[in-house]
Protein backbone atom coordinates (compact mmCIF):
# COMPACT_ATOMS: atom_id res chain seq x y z
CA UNK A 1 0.00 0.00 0.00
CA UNK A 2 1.38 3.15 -0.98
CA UNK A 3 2.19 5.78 1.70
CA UNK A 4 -0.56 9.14 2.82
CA UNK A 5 0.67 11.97 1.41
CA UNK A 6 0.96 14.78 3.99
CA UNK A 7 0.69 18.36 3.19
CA UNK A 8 4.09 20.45 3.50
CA UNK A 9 4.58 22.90 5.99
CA UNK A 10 3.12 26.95 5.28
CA UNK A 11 7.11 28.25 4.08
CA UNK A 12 5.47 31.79 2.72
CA UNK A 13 7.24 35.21 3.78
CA UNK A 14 6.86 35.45 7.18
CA UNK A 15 6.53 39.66 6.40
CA UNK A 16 3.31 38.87 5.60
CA UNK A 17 2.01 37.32 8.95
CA UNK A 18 3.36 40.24 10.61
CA UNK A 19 1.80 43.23 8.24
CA UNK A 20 -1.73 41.80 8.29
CA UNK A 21 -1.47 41.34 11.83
CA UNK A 22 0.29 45.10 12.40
CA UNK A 23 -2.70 47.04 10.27
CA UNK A 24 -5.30 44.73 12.45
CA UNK A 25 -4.22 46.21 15.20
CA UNK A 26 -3.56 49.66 13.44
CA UNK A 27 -7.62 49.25 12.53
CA UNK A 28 -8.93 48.41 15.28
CA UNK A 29 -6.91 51.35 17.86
CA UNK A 30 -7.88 53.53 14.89
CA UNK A 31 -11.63 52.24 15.70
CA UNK A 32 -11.88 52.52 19.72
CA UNK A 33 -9.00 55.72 19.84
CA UNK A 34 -9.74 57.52 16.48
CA UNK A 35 -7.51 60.89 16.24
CA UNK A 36 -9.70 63.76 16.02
CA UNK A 37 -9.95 65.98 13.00
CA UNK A 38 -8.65 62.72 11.30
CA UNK A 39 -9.85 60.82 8.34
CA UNK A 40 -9.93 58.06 10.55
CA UNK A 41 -12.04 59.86 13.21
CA UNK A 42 -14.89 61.02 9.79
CA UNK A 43 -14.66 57.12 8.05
CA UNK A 44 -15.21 55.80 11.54
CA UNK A 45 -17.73 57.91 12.84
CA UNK A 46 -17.11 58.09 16.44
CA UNK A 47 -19.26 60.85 18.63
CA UNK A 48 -15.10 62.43 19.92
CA UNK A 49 -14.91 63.44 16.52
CA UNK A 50 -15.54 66.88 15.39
CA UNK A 51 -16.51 65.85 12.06
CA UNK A 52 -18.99 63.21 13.77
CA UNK A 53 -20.48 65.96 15.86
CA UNK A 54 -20.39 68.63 12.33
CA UNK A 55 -22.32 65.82 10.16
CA UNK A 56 -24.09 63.86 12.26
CA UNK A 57 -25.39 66.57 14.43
CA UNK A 58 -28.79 64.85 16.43
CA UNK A 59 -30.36 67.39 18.41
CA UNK A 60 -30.68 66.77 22.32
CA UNK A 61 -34.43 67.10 21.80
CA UNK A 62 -36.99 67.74 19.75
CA UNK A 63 -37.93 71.27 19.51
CA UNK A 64 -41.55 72.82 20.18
CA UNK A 65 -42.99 74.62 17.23
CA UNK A 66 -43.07 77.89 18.78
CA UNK A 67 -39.34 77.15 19.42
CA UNK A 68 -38.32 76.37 15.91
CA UNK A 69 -40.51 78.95 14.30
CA UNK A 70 -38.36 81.65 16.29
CA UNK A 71 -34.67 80.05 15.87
CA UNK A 72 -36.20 79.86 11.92
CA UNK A 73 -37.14 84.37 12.35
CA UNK A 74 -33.53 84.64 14.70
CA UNK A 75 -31.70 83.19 12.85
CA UNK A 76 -32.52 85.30 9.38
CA UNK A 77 -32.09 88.02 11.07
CA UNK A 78 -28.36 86.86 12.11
CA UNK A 79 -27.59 86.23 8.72
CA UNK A 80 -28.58 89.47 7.30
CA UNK A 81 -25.86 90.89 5.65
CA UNK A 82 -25.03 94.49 8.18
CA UNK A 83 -27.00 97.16 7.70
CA UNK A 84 -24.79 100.41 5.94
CA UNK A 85 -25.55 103.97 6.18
CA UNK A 86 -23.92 107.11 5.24
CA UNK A 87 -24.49 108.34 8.56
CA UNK A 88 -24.46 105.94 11.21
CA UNK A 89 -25.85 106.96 14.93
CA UNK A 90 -25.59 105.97 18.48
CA UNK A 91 -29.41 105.74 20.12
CA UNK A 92 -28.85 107.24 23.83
CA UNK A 93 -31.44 105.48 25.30
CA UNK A 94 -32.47 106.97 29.11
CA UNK A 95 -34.77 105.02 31.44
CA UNK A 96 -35.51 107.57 33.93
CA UNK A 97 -38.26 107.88 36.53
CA UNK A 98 -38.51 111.73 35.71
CA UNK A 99 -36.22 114.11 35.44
CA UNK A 100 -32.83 114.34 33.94
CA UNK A 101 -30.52 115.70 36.75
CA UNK A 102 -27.53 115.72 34.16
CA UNK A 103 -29.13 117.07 30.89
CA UNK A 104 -26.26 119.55 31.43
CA UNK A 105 -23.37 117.90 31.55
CA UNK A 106 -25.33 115.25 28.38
CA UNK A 107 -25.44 119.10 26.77
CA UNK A 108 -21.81 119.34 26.92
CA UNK A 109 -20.84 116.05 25.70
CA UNK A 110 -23.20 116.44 22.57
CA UNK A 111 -22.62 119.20 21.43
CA UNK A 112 -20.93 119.60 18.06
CA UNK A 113 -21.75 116.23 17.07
CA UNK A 114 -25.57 116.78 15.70
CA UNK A 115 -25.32 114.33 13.59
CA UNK A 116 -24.46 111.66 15.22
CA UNK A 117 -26.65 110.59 17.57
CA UNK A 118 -30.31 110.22 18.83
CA UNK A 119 -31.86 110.67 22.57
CA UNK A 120 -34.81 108.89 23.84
CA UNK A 121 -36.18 109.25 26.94
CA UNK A 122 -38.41 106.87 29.07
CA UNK A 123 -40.26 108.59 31.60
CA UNK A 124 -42.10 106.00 33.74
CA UNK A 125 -43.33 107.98 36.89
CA UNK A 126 -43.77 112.03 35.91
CA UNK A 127 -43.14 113.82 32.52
CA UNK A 128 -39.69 115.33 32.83
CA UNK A 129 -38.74 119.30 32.24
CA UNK A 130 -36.05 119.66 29.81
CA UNK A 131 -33.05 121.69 30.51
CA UNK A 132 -31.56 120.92 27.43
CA UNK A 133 -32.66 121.53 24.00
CA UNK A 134 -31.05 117.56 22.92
CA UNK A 135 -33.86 116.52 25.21
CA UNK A 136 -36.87 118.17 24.64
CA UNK A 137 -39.02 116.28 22.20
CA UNK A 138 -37.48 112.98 22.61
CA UNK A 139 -39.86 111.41 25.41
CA UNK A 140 -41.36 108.09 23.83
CA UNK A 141 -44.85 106.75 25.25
CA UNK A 142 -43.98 105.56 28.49
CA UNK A 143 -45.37 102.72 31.28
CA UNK A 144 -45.04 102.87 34.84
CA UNK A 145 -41.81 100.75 35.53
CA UNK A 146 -41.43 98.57 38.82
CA UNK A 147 -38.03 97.39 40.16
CA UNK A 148 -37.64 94.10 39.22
CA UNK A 149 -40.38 93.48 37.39
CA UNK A 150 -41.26 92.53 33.80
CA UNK A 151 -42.23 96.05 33.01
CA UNK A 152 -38.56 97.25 33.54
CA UNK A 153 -37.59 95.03 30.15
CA UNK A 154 -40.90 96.16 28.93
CA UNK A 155 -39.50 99.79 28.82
CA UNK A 156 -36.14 98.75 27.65
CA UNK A 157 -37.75 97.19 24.26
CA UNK A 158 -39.90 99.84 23.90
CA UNK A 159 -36.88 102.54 24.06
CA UNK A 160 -35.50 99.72 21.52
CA UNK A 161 -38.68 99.68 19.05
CA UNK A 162 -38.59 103.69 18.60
CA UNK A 163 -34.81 103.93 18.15
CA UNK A 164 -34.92 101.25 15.61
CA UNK A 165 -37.46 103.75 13.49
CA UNK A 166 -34.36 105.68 12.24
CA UNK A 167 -32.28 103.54 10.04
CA UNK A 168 -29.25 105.65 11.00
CA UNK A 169 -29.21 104.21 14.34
CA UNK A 170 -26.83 101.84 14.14
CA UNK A 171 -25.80 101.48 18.28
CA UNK A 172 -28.16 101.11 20.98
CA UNK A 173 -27.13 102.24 24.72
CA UNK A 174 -29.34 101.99 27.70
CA UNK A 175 -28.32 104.67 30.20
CA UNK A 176 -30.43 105.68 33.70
CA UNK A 177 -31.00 109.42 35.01
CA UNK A 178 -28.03 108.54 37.28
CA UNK A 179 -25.45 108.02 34.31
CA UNK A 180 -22.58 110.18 33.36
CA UNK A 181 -20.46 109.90 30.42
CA UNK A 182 -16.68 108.82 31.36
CA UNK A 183 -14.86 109.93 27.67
CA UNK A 184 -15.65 112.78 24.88
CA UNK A 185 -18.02 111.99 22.19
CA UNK A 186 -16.08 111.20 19.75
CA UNK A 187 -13.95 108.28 21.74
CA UNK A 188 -17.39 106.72 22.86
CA UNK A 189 -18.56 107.21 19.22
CA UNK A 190 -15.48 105.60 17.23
CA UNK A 191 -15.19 102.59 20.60
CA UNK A 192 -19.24 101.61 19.58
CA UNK A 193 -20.36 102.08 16.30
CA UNK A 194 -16.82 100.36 14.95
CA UNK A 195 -16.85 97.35 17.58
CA UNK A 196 -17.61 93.86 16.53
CA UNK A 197 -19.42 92.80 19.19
CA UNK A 198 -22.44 94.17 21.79
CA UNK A 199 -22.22 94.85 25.11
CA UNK A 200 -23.87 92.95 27.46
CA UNK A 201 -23.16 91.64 30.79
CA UNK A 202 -23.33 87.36 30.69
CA UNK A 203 -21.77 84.88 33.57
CA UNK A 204 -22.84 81.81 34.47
CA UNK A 205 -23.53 82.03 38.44
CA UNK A 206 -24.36 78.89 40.13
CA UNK A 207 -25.07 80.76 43.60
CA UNK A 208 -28.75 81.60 44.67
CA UNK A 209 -28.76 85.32 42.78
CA UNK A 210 -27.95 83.30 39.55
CA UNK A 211 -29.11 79.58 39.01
CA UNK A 212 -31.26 79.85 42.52
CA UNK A 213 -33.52 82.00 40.51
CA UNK A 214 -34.35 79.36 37.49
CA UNK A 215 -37.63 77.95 37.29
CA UNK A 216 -38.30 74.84 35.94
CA UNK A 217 -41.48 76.41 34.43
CA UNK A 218 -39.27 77.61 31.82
CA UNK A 219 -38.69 74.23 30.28
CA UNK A 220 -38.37 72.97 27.38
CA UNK A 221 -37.29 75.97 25.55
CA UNK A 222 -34.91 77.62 28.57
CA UNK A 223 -32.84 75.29 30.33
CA UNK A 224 -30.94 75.68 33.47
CA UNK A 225 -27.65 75.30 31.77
CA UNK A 226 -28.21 78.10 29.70
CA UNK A 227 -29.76 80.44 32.69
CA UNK A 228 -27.41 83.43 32.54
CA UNK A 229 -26.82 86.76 34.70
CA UNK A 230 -26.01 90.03 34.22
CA UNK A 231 -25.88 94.31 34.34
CA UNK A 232 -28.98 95.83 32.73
CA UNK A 233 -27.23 98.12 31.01
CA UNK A 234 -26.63 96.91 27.56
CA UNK A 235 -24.75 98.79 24.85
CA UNK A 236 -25.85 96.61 21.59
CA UNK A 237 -25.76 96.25 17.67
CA UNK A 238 -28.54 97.02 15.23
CA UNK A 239 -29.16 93.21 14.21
CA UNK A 240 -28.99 92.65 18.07
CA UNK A 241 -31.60 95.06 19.02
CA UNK A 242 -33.89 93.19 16.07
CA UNK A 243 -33.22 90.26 17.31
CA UNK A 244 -35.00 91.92 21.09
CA UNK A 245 -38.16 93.20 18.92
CA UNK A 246 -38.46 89.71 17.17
CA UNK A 247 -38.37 87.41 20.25
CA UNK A 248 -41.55 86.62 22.05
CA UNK A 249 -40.99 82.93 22.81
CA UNK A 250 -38.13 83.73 25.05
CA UNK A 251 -39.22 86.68 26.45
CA UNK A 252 -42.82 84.86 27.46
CA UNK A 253 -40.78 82.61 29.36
CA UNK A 254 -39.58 85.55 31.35
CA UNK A 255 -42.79 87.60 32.41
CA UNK A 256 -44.48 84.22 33.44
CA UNK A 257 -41.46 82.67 35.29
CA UNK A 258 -39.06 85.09 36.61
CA UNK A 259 -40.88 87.31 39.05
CA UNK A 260 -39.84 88.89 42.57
CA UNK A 261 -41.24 86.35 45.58
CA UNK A 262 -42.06 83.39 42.67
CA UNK A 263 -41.88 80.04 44.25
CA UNK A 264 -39.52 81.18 47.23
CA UNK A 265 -37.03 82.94 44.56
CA UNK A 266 -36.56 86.53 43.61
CA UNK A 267 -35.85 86.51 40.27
CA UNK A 268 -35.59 90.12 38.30
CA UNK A 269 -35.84 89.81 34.70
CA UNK A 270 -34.06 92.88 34.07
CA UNK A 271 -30.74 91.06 35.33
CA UNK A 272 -31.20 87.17 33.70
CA UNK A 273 -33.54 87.94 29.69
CA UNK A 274 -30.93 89.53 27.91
CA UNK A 275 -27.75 87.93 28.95
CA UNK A 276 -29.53 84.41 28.66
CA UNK A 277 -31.25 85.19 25.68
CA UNK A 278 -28.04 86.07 23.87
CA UNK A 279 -26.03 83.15 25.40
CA UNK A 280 -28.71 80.90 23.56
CA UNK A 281 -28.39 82.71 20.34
CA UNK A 282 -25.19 84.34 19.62
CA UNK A 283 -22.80 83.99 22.30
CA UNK A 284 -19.27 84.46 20.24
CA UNK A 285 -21.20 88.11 19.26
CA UNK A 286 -21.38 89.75 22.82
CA UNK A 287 -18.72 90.92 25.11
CA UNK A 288 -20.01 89.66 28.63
CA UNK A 289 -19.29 92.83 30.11
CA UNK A 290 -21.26 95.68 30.52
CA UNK A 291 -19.51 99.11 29.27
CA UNK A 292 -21.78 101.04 32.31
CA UNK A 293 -19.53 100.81 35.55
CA UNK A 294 -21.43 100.32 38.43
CA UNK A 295 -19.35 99.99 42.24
CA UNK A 296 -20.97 97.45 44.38
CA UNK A 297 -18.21 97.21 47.00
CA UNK A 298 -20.88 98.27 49.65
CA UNK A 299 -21.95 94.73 49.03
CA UNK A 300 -25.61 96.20 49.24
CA UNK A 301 -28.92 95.36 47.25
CA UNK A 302 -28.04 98.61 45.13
CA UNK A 303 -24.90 99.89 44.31
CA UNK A 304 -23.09 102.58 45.67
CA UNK A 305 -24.01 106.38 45.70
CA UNK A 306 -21.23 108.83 44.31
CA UNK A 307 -21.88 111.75 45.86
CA UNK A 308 -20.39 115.82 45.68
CA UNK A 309 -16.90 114.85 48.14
CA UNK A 310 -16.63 111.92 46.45
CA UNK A 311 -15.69 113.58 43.04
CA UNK A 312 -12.36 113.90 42.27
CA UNK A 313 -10.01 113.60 39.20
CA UNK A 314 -8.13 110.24 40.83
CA UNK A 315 -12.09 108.87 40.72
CA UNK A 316 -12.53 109.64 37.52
CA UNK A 317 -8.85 108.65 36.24
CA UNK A 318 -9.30 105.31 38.79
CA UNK A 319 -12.79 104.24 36.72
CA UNK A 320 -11.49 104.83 33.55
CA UNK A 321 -8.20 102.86 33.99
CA UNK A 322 -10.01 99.45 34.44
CA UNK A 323 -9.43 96.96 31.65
CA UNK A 324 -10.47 94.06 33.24
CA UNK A 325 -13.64 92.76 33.74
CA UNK A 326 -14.92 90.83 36.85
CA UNK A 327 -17.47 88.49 37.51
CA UNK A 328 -18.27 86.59 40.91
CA UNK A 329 -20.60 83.53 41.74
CA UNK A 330 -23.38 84.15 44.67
CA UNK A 331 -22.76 81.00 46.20
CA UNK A 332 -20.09 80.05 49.11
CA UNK A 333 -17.71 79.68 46.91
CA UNK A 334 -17.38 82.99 45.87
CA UNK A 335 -15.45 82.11 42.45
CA UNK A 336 -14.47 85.12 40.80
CA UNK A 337 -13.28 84.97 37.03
CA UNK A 338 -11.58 88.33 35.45
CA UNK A 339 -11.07 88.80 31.77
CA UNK A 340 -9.89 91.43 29.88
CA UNK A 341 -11.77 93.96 28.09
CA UNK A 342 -10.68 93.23 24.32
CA UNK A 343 -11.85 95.78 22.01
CA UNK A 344 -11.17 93.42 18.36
CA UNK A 345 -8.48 92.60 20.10
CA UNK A 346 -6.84 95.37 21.80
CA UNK A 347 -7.51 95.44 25.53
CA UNK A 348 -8.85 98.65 26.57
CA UNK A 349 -10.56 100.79 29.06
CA UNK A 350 -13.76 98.43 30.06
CA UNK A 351 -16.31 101.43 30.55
CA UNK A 352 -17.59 104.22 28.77
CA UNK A 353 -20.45 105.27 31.43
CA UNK A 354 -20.72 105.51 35.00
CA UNK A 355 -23.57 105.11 37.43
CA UNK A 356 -24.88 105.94 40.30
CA UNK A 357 -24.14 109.65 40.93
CA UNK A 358 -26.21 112.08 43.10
CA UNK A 359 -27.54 115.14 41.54
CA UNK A 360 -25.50 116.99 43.78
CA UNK A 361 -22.59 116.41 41.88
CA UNK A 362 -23.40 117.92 38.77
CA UNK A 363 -21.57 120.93 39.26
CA UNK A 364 -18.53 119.33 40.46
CA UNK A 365 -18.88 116.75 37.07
CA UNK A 366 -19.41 119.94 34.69
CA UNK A 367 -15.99 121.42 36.16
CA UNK A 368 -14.24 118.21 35.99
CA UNK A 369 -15.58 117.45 31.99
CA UNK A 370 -13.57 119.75 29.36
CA UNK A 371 -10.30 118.11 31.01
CA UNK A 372 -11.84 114.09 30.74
CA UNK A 373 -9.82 113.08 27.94
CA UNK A 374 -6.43 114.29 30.02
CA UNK A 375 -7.61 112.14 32.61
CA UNK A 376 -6.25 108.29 31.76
C-alpha cells in the first residue's frame, strides 16, 4: 500500500504574517481611539470626533414649534448681511423715573456732534422738564416701571422699538437718570459704532442670585444650563436690538417665570432675559461685560451712591483705567473669574459710562468734563 501523502509545511514570507497582523491592530486602535480631526475619526464615525459631531449633528431634543418657528425668524435676522448707512448713529437710550438731573453735563458732551446721535427718553413715573434743547421732544410713550419686574424690560424694548425707526441708528445704549459719560463723544462714538461685538453683561452664576432663581417652568425651551446673569445696562448692535423686537418665545418665558417672591425665589428679569437670551443665540457676538460701571463694593442690594466729596479727578482717572472685567458667583464659593476687556483685540478701558451719581454732583462733574480726555 502506498504511503498518505501529507501536506508540506506553510514556508510563505513570514513579512506577511506580521503586516496583516500590524494594520489589524492599526484598525482596530484607529476604531476605539480615532484621532480627532482625522480621516480616521470622519470614516469611523465616532461621537469624539468633530466631524462626527459637524455631520451627524442629532439634536438633544426635539424642539416645540413655537421654538423652531423663532430660531427659523432669529436666525434670518443673524444672517442678514449688516445694515450700511452714510451716517451711522448711536441711540442714547435713558430710562428715567422723571427728570434728567444731568441734561447739562449730556449738553456738553453732545454738542458739536448733531449728527451723530439720537436721545430717547423713558419717563415712567412724571413727565420730565427739559433743561436741554437735545432733550426736549425725545420722550417716547412711556409705562409705569417697577423694580424688578417685567415692566422694567418692557420699557427697555420699547426705548428699543422707537430707536430702531431711524435707520441711521446703528448702536443702541441703555443709560439711567443717574449716568454720566466717562470719555468725549467722539472716543465713545469711534469705541461703539466700529466694535464687533455688543455689550452685554453674561456669567454663568451657580449661587442663589444666579441659578437659585431658574424655574423649571421655563422648560423645554430655557434650560438651566443656559440660565445666565447680568448688568442691565446693555450697549448693543442694530441686528442685536432686532433680534430683542423679534423674540416673544423667550421673552414669554420671562414675564411668566421670573418674578420677585415666585416660588420662594426673587428673580428680576431685568438682570437674567438679555444675557440668557443672547447666550442661547449668539454667544461668540457679545462681550459679557457691561460698558456702564457700576461699584458694588458696599456689598448692598443697590450699588453705591457717588456723591459731591466723592468727586475727584483720581475717581474719575481710577474708573477709567479698568481693563479688566470681573465676575463673581453668589454662592459660598465665591469664584471670581476676570477677563480682559478686548476691544477686536486690543484690551482697553472696560467702561464708557458711569452710574450711580447724586444730583449733587453735577456741578462738580461739569468742572471736571472739558479736562476728561487728560484724565487716563
Amino acid at each position: 500500500m502506498s504511503e498518505s501523502r501529507q501536506r508540506p509545511p506553510f514556508k510563505g514570507p513570514r513579512w506577511i504574517i506580521t503586516l496583516v497582523v500590524l494594520v489589524t491592530v492599526v484598525v482596530i486602535t484607529a476604531f476605539i481611539y480615532p484621532p480627532r480631526n482625522s480621516v480616521a475619526c470622519y470614516m469611523f464615525s465616532r461621537p469624539g470626533c468633530p466631524l462626527y459631531q459637524q455631520f451627524l449633528f442629532v439634536p438633544s431634543r426635539e424642539l416645540t414649534d413655537s421654538e423652531a418657528a423663532a430660531q427659523v425668524v432669529m436666525n434670518e435676522i443673524m444672517n442678514l448681511p449688516q445694515s450700511k448707512t452714510a451716517n451711522p448713529k448711536i441711540a442714547f437710550m435713558f430710562l428715567t423715573p422723571g427728570t434728567l438731573p444731568f441734561e447739562p453735563l449730556w449738553e456738553m458732551f453732545f454738542r458739536g456732534h448733531e449728527n451723530k446721535f439720537s436721545v430717547y427718553v423713558h419717563a415712567s413715573k412724571k413727565s420730565p422738564v427739559h433743561t436741554s434743547s437735545y432733550f426736549v421732544g425725545r420722550d417716547i410713550h412711556s409705562h409705569k416701571v417697577a423694580w424688578g419686574q417685567i415692566s422694567m424690560v418692557d420699557a427697555e424694548r420699547r426705548l428699543l422699538a422707537h430707536a430702531l425707526v431711524d435707520p441711521d441708528n446703528q448702536h443702541f445704549v441703555l443709560l439711567s437718570d443717574s449716568c454720566v459719560p466717562l470719555f468725549d463723544f467722539n472716543y465713545i462714538y469711534n469705541h461703539l459704532i466700529f466694535a464687533n461685538l455688543s455689550f452685554i453683561d453674561c456669567f454663568e452664576d451657580p449661587g442663589p442670585h444666579g441659578s437659585g432663581r431658574y424655574s423649571q417652568h421655563m422648560l423645554p425651551e430655557v434650560e438651566k444650563k443656559d440660565f445666565r446673569k447680568g448688568s442691565q445696562w446693555f450697549s448693543m448692535k442694530r441686528r442685536h436690538a432686532i433680534v430683542v423686537m423679534a423674540d416673544s418665545l423667550y421673552y414669554t418665558k420671562f414675564k411668566l417665570y421670573c418674578r420677585p417672591n415666585m416660588e420662594g425665589r426673587n428673580c428680576y428679569a431685568d438682570e437674567h432675559y438679555f444675557p440668557t437670551l443672547f447666550n442661547m443665540i449668539d454667544p461668540d457676538g457679545i462681550a459679557n461685560w457691561s460698558v456702564t460701571h457700576v461699584d458694588w463694593s458696599e456689598g448692598k442690594w443697590h450699588p453705591k451712591l457717588y456723591n459731591a466729596r466723592d468727586i475727584t479727578p483720581y475717581l474719575i482717572r481710577k474708573i477709567k483705567s479698568i481693563q479688566l472685567a470681573y465676575h463673581v458667583t453668589s454662592d459660598l464659593k465665591k469664584v471670581t473669574t476676570v477677563k480682559p476687556c478686548l476691544w477686536k483685540g486690543e484690551q482697553r478701558p472696560c467702561y464708557l459710562f458711569a452710574r450711580k451719581f447724586n444730583p449733587e454732583t453735577l456741578d462738580r462733574l461739569m468742572y471736571l468734563f472739558p479736562n476728561y480726555t487728560s484724565l487716563v
